[in-house]
Protein backbone atom coordinates (compact mmCIF):
# COMPACT_ATOMS: atom_id res chain seq x y z
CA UNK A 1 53.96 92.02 109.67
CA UNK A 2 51.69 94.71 109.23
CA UNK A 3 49.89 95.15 105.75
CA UNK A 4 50.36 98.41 104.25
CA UNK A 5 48.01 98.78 102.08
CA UNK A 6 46.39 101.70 100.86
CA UNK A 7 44.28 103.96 103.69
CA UNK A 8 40.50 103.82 103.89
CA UNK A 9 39.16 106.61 101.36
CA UNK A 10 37.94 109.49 103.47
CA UNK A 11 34.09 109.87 103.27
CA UNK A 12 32.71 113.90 102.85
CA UNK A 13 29.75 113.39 105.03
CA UNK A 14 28.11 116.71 103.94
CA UNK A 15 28.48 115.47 100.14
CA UNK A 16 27.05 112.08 101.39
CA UNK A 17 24.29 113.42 103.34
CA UNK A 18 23.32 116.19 100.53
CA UNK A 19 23.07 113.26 98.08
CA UNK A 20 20.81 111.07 100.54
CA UNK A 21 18.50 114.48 101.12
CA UNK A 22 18.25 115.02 96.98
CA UNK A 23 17.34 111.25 96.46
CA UNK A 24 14.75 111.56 99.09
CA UNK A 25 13.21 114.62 97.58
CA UNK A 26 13.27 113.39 94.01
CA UNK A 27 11.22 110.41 95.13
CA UNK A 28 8.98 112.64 96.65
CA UNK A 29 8.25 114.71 93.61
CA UNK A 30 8.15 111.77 91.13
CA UNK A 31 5.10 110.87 93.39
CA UNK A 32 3.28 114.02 93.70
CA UNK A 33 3.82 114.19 89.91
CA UNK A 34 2.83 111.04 89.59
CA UNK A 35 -0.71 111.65 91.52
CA UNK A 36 -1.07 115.33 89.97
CA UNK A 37 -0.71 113.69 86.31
CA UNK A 38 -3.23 111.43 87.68
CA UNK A 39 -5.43 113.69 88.73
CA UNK A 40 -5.37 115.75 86.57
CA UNK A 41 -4.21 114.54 83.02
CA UNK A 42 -2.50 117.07 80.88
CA UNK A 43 -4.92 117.36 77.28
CA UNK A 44 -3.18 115.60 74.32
CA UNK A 45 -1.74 117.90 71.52
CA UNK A 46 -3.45 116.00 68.72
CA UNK A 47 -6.96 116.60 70.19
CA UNK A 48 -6.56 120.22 69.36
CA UNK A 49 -8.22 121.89 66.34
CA UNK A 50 -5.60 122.67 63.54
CA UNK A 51 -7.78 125.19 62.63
CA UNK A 52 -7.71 129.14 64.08
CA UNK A 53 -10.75 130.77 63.66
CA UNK A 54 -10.09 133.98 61.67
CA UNK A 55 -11.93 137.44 63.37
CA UNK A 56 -13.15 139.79 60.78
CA UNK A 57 -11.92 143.18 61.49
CA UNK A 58 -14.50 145.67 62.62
CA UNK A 59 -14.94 148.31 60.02
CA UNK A 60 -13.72 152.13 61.05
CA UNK A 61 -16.38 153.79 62.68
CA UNK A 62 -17.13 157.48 60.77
């Protein structure tokens, strides 16, 4: 009276384990972005002058 039901799916452990490693290191990064934006906060675009200073062109020497 045995069940026969459909097997167990086989598990890749090297697929399993590369996921686990890649989640670990994301977190990782997320912080040390996290701490790095932090530290050191990236300038916003709008503070920026608009305006370019235009250099006159030295006249030719003779």
């Amino acid at each position: 009276m045995s069940d026969e039901s459909e097997p167990a799916p086989i598990i890749d452990l090297i697929e399993a384990r590369q996921q686990r490693l890649y989640k670990i290191h994301e977190g990782r990064l997320a912080k040390v972005r996290a701490a790095f934006e932090k530290a050191m906060p990236l300038p916003s675009r709008s503070a920026k002058s608009s305006t370019k200073k235009s250099r006159r062109k030295k006249p030719p020497k003779r």
